[in-house]
N, C-alpha and C. Protein backbone atom coordinates (compact mmCIF):
# COMPACT_ATOMS: atom_id res chain seq x y z
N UNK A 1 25.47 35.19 -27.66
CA UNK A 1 25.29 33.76 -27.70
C UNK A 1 26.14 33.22 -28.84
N UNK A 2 26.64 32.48 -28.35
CA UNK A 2 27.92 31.69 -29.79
C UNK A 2 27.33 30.13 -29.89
N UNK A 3 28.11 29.84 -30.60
CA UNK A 3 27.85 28.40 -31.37
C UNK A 3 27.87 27.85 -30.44
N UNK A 4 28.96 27.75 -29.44
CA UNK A 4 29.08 26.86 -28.42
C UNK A 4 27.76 26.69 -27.40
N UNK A 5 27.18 27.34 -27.45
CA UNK A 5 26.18 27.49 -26.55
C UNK A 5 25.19 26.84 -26.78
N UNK A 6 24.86 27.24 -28.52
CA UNK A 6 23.57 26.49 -29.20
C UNK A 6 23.56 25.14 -29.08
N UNK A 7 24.47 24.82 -28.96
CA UNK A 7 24.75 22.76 -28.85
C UNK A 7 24.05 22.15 -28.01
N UNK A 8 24.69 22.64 -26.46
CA UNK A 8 23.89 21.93 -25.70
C UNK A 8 22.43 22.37 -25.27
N UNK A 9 22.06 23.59 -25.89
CA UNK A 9 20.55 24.00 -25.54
C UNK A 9 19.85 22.68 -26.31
N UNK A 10 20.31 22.75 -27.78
CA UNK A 10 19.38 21.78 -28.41
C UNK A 10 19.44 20.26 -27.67
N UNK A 11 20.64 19.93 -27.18
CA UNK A 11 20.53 18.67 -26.32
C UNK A 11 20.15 19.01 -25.43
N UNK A 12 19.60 19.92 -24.79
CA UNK A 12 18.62 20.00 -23.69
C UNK A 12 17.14 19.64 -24.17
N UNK A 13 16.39 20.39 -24.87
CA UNK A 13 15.64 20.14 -25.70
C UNK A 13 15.18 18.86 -25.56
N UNK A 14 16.04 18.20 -26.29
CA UNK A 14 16.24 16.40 -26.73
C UNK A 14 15.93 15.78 -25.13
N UNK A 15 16.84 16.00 -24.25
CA UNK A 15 16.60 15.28 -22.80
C UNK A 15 15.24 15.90 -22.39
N UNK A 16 14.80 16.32 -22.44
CA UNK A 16 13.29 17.41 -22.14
C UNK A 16 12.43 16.62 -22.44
N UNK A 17 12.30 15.57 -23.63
CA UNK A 17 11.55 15.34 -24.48
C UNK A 17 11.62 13.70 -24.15
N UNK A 18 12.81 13.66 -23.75
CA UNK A 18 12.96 11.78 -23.40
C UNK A 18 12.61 11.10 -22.16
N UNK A 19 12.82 12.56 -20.79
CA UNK A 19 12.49 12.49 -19.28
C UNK A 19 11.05 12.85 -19.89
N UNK A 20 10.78 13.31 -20.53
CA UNK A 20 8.90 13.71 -20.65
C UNK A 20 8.13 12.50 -20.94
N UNK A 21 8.87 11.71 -21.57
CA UNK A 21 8.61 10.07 -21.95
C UNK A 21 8.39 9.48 -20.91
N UNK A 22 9.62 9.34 -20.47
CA UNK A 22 9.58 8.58 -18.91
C UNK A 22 8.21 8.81 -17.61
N UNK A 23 8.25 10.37 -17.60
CA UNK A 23 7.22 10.71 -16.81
C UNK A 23 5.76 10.26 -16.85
N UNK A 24 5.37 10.59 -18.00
CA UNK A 24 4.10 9.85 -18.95
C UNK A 24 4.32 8.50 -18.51
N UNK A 25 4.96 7.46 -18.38
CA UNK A 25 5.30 6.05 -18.03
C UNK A 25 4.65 6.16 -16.87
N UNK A 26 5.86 6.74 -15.94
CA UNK A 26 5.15 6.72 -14.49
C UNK A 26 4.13 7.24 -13.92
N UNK A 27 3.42 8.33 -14.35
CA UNK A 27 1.95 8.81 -14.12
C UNK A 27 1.02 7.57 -14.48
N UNK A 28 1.69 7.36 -15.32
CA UNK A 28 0.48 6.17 -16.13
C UNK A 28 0.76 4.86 -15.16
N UNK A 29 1.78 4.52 -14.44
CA UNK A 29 1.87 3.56 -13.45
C UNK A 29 1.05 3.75 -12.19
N UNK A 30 1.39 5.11 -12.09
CA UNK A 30 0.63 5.27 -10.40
C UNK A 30 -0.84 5.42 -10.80
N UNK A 31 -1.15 5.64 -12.02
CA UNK A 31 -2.78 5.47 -12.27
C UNK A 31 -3.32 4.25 -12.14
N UNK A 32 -2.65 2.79 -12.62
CA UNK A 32 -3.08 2.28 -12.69
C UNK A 32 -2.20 1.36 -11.37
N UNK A 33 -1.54 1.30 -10.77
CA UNK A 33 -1.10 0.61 -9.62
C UNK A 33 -1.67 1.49 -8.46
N UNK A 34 -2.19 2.24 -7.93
CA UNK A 34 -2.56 3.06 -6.86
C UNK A 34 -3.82 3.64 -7.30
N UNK A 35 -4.87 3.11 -7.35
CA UNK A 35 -6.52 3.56 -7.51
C UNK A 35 -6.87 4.33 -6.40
N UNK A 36 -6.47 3.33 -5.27
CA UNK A 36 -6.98 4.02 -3.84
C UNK A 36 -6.45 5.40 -3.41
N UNK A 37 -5.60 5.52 -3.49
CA UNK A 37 -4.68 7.26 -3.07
C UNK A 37 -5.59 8.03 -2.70
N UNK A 38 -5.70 8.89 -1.84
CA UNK A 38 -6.58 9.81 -1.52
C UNK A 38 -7.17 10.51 -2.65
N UNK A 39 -7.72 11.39 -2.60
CA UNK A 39 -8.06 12.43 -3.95
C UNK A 39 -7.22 13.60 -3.97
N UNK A 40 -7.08 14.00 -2.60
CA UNK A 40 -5.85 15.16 -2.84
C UNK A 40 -4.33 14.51 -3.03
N UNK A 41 -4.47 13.18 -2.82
CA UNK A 41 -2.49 12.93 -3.17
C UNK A 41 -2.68 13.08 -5.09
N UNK A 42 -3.82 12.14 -5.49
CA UNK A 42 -4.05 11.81 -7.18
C UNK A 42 -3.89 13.33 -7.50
N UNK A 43 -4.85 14.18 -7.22
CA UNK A 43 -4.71 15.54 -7.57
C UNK A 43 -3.56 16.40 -7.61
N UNK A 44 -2.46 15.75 -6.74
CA UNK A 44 -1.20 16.46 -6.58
C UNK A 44 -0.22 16.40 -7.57
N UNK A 45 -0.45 14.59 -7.88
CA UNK A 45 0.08 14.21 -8.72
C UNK A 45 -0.06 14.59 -10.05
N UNK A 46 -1.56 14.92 -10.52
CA UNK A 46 -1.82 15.04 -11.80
C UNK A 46 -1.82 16.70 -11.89
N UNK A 47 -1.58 17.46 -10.99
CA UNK A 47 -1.54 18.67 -10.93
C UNK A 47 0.10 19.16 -11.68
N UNK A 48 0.84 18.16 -10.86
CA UNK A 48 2.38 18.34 -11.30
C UNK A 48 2.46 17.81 -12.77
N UNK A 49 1.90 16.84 -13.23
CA UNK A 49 1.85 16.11 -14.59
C UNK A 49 1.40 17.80 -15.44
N UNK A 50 0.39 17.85 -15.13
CA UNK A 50 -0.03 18.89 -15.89
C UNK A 50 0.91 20.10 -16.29
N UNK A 51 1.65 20.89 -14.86
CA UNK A 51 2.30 21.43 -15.39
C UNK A 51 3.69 21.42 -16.14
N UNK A 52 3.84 19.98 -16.10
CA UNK A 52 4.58 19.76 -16.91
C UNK A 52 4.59 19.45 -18.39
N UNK A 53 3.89 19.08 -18.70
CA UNK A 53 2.59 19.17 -20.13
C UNK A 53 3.09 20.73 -20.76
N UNK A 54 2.37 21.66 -19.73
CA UNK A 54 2.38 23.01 -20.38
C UNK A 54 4.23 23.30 -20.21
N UNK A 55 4.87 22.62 -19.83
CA UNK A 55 6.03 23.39 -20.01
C UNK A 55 7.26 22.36 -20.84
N UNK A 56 6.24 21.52 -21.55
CA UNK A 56 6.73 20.77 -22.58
C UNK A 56 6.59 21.37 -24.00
N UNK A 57 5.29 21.59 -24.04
CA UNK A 57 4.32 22.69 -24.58
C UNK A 57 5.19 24.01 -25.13
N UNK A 58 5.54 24.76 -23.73
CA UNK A 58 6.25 25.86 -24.15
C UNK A 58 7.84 25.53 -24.85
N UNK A 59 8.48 25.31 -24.02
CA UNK A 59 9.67 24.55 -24.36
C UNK A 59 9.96 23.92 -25.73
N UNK A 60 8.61 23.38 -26.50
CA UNK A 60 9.13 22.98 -27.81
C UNK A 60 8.68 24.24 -28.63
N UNK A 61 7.44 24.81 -28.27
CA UNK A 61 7.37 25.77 -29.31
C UNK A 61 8.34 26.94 -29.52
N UNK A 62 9.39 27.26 -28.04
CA UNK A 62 10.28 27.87 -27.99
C UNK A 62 11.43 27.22 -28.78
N UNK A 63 11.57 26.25 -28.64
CA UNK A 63 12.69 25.30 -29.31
C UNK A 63 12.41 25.53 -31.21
N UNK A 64 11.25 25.46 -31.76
CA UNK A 64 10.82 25.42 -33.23
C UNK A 64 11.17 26.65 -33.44
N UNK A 65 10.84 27.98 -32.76
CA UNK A 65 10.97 29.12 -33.17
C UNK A 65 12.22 29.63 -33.38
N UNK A 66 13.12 28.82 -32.24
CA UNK A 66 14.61 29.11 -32.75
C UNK A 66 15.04 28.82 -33.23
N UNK A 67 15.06 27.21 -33.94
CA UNK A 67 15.54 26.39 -34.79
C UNK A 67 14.81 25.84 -36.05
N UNK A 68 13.76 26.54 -36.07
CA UNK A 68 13.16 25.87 -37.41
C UNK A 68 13.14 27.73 -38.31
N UNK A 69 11.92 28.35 -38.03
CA UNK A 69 12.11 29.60 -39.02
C UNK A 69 13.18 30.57 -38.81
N UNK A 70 13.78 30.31 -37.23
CA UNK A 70 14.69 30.99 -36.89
C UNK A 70 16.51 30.41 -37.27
N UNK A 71 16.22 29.58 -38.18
CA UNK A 71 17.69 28.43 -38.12
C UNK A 71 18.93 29.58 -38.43
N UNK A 72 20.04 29.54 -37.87
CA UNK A 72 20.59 29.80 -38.19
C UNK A 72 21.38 31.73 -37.16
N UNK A 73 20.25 32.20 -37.38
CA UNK A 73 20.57 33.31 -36.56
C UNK A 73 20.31 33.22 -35.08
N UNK A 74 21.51 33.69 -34.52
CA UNK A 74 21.90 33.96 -33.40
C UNK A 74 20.49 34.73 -32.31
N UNK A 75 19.93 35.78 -33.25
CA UNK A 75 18.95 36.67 -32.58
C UNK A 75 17.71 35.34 -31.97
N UNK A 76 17.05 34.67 -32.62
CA UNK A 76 16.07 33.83 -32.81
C UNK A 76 16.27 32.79 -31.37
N UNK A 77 17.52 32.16 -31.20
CA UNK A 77 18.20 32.03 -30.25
C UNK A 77 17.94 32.69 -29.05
N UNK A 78 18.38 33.63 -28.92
CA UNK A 78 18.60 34.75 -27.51
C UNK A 78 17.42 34.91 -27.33
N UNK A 79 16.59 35.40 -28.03
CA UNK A 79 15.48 36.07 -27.81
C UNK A 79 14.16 34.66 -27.23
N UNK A 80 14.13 34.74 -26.13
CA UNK A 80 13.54 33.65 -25.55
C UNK A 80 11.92 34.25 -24.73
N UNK A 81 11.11 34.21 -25.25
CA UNK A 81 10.02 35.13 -25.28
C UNK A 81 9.18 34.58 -23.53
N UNK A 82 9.34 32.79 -23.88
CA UNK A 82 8.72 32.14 -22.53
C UNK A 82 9.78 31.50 -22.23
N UNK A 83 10.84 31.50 -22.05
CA UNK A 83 11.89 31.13 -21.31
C UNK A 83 11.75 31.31 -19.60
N UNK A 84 11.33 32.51 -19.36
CA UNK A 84 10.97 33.58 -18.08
C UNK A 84 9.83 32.14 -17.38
N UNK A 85 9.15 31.78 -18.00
CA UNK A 85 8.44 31.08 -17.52
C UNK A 85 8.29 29.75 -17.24
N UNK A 86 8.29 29.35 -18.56
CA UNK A 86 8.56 27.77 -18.75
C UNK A 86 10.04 27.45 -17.96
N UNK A 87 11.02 28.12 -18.15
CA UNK A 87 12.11 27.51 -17.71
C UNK A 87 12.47 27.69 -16.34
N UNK A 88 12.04 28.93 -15.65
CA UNK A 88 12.40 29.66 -14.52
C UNK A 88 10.84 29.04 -13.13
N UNK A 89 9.75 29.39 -13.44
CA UNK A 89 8.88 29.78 -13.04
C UNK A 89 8.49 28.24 -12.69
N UNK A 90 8.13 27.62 -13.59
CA UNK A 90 7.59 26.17 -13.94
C UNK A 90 8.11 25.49 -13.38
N UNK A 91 9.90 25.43 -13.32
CA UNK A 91 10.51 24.77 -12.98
C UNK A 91 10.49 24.37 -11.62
N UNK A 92 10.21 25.88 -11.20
CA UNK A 92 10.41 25.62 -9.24
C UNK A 92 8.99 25.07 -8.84
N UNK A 93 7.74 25.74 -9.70
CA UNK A 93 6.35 24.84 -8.92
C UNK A 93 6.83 23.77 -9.11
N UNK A 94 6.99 23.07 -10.21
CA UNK A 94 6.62 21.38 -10.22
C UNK A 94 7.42 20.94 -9.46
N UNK A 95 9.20 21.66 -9.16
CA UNK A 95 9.83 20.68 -8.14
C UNK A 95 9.55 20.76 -6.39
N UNK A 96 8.61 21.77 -6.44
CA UNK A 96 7.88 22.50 -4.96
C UNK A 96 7.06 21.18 -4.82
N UNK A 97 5.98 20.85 -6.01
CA UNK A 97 4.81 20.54 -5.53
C UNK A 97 5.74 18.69 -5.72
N UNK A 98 6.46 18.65 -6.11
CA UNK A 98 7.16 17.27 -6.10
C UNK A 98 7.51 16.72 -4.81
N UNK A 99 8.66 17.82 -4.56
CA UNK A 99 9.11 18.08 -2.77
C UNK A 99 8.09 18.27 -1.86
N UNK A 100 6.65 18.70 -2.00
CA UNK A 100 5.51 18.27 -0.93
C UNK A 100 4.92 17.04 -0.98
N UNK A 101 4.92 16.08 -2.35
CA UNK A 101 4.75 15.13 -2.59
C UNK A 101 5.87 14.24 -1.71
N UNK A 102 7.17 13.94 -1.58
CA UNK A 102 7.63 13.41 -1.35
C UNK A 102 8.12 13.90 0.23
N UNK A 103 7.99 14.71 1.01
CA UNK A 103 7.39 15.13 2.39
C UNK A 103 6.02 14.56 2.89
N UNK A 104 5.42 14.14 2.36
CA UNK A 104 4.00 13.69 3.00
C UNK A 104 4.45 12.38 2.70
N UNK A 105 5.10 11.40 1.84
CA UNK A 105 4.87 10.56 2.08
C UNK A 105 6.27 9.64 3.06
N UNK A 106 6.89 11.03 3.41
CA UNK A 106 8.20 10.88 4.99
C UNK A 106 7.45 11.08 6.18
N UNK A 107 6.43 11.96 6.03
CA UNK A 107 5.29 12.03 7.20
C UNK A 107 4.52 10.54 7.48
N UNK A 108 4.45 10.31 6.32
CA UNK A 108 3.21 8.76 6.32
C UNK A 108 3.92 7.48 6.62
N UNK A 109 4.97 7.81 6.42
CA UNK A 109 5.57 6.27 6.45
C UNK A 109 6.20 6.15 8.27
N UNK A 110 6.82 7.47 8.39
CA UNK A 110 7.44 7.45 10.22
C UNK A 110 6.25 8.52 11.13
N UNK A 111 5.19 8.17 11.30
CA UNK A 111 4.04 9.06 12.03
C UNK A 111 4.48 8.98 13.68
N UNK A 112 6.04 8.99 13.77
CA UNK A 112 6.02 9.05 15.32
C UNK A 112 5.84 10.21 15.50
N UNK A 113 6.28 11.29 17.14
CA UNK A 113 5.87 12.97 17.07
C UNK A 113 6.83 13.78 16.67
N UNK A 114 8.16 12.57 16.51
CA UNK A 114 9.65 13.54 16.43
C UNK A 114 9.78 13.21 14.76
N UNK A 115 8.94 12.73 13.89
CA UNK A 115 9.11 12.63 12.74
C UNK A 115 8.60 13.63 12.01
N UNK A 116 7.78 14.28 12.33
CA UNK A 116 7.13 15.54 12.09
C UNK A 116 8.23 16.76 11.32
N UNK A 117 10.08 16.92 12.15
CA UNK A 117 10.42 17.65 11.39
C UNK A 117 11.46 17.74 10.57
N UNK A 118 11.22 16.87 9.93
CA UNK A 118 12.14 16.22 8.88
C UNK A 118 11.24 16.78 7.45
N UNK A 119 9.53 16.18 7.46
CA UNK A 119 8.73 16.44 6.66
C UNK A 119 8.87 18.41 6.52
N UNK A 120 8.95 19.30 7.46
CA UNK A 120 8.43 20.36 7.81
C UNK A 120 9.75 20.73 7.10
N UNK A 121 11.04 20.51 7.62
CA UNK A 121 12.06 21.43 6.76
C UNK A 121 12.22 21.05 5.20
N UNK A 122 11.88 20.01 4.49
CA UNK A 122 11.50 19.50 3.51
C UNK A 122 10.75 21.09 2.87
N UNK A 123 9.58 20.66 3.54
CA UNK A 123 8.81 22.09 2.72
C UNK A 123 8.95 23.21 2.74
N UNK A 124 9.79 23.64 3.90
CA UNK A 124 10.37 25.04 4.19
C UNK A 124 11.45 25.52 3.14
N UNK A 125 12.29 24.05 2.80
CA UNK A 125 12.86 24.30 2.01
C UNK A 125 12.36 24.35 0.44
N UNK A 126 11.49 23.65 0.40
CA UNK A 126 10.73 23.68 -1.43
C UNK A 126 10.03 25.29 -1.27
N UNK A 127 9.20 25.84 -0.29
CA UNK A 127 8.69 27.04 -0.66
C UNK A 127 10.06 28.15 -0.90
N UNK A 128 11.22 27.93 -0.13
CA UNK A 128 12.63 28.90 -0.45
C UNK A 128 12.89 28.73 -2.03
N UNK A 129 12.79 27.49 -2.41
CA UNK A 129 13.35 27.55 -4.18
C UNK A 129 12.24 27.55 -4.40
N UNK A 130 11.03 27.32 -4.60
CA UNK A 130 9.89 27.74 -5.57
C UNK A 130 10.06 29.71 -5.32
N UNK A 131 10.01 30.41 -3.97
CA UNK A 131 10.76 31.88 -3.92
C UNK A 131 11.65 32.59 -5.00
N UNK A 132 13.04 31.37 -5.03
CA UNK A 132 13.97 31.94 -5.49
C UNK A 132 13.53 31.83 -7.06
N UNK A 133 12.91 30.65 -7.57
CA UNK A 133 12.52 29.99 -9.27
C UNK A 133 11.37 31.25 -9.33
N UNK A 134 10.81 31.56 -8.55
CA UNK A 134 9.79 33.40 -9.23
C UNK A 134 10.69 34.46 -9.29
N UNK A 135 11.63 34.24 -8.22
CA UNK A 135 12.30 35.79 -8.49
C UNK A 135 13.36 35.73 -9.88
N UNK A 136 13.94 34.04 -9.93
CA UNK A 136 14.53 33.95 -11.58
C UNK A 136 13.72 34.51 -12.30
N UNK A 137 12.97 33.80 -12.58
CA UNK A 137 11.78 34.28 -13.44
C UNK A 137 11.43 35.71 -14.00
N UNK A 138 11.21 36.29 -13.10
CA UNK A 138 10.73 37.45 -12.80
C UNK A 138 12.20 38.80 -13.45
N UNK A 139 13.62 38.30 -12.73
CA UNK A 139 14.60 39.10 -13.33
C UNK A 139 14.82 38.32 -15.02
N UNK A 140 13.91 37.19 -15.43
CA UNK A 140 14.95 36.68 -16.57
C UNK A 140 13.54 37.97 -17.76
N UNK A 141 12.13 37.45 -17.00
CA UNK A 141 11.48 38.37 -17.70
C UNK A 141 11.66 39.77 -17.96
N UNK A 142 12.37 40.42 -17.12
CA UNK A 142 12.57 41.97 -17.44
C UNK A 142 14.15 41.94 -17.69
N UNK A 143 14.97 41.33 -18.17
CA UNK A 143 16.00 41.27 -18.98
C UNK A 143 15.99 40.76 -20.33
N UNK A 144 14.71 40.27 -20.88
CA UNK A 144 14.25 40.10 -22.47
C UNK A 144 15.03 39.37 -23.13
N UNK A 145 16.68 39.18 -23.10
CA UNK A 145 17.62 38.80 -23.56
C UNK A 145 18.34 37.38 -22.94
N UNK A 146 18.93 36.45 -23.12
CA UNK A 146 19.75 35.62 -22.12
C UNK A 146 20.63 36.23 -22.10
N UNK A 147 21.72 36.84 -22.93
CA UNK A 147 22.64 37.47 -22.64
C UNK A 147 22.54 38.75 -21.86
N UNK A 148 21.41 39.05 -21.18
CA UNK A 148 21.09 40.25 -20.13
C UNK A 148 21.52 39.44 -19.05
N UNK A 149 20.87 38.20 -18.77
CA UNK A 149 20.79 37.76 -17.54
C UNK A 149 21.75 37.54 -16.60
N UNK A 150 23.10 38.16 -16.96
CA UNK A 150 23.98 38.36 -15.59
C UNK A 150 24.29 39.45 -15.50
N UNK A 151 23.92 39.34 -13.92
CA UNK A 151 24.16 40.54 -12.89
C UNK A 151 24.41 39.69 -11.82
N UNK A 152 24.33 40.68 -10.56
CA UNK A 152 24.47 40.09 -9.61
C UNK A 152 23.01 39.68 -8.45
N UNK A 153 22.22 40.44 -9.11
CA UNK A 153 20.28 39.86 -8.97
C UNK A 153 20.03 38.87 -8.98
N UNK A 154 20.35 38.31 -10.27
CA UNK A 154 20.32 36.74 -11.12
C UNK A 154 20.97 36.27 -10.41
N UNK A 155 22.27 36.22 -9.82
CA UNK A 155 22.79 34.97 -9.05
C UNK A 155 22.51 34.68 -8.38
N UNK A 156 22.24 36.15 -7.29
CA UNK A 156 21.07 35.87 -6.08
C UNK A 156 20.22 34.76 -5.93
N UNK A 157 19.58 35.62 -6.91
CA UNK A 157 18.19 34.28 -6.98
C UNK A 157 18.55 33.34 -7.15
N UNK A 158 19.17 32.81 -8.67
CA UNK A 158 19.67 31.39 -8.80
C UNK A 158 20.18 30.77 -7.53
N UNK A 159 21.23 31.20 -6.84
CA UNK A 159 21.83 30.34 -5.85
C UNK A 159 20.10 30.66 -4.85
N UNK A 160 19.25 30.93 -4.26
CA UNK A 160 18.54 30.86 -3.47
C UNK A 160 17.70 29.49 -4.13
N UNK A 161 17.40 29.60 -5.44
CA UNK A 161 16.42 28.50 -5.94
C UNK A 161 17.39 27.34 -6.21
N UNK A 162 18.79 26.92 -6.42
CA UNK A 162 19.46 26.41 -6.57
C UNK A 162 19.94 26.16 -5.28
N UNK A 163 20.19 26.72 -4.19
CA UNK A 163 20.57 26.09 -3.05
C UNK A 163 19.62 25.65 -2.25
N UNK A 164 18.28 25.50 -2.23
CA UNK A 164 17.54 25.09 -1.60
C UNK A 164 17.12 23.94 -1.96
């Protein structure tokens, strides 16, 4: 891992923290503009809020450990303990359970019989990248390192959770 690298992680970080703003806005809109919503849409919603919470959560305490007691060395950096998770894992539920969110409400709005599969490849496609975001996951966890993480496994996956 070189200098160049460290730059834009920490401006990742930073955007992490400003879209986390935003989100909090809009949860807090549909709470209070949409009372009525079913209980399983509210639940869907606050299900995804949540895990995004915990992977704000992880994400900064990963962020302090590299840059606050860790300043400076490279190791502190690389060594990304919940990366495997928060970044890989997390990533694909919340945009799964987002992409079923926004499939039901392509179902609700065109309820003719031929509208049906528009909604259906929607989700066929969110369960393929929530697939591919475990199997990231899963190779970033048993490579311990970021600088492990290329092979040709990892791309796999990436392009499966990334092309879907």
């Amino acid at each position: 891992m070189t200098e160049r690298t460290v730059g834009p992680l920490v401006v990742s970080y930073l955007l992490h923290w400003g879209l986390f703003g935003t989100l909090t806005t809009q949860v807090y809109l549909f709470f209070i503009e949409f009372p009525y919503d079913s209980r399983g849409l509210k639940a869907l919603v606050y299900t995804a809020y949540l895990a995004q919470v915990a992977q704000t959560f992880l994400i900064t305490e990963s962020n302090f450990r590299a840059f606050g007691p860790g300043y400076g060395q490279v190791d502190a950096v690389e060594n990304e303990e919940t990366m495997w998770f928060s970044g890989f894992v997390l990533s694909s539920l919340i945009a799964c359970i987002v992409q079923f969110f926004y499939a039901n409400h392509i179902r609700t709005v065109d309820p003719g019989p031929g509208s049906r599969i528009l909604p259906y490849c929607i989700s066929v496609l969110a369960l393929t990248q929530l697939g591919g975001g475990i199997a990231t996951g899963v190779i970033a966890h048993q490579a311990h390192l970021l600088t492990n993480l290329f092979g040709r496994e990892f791309y796999t996956a990436t392009w499966i959770w990334n092309g879907a």
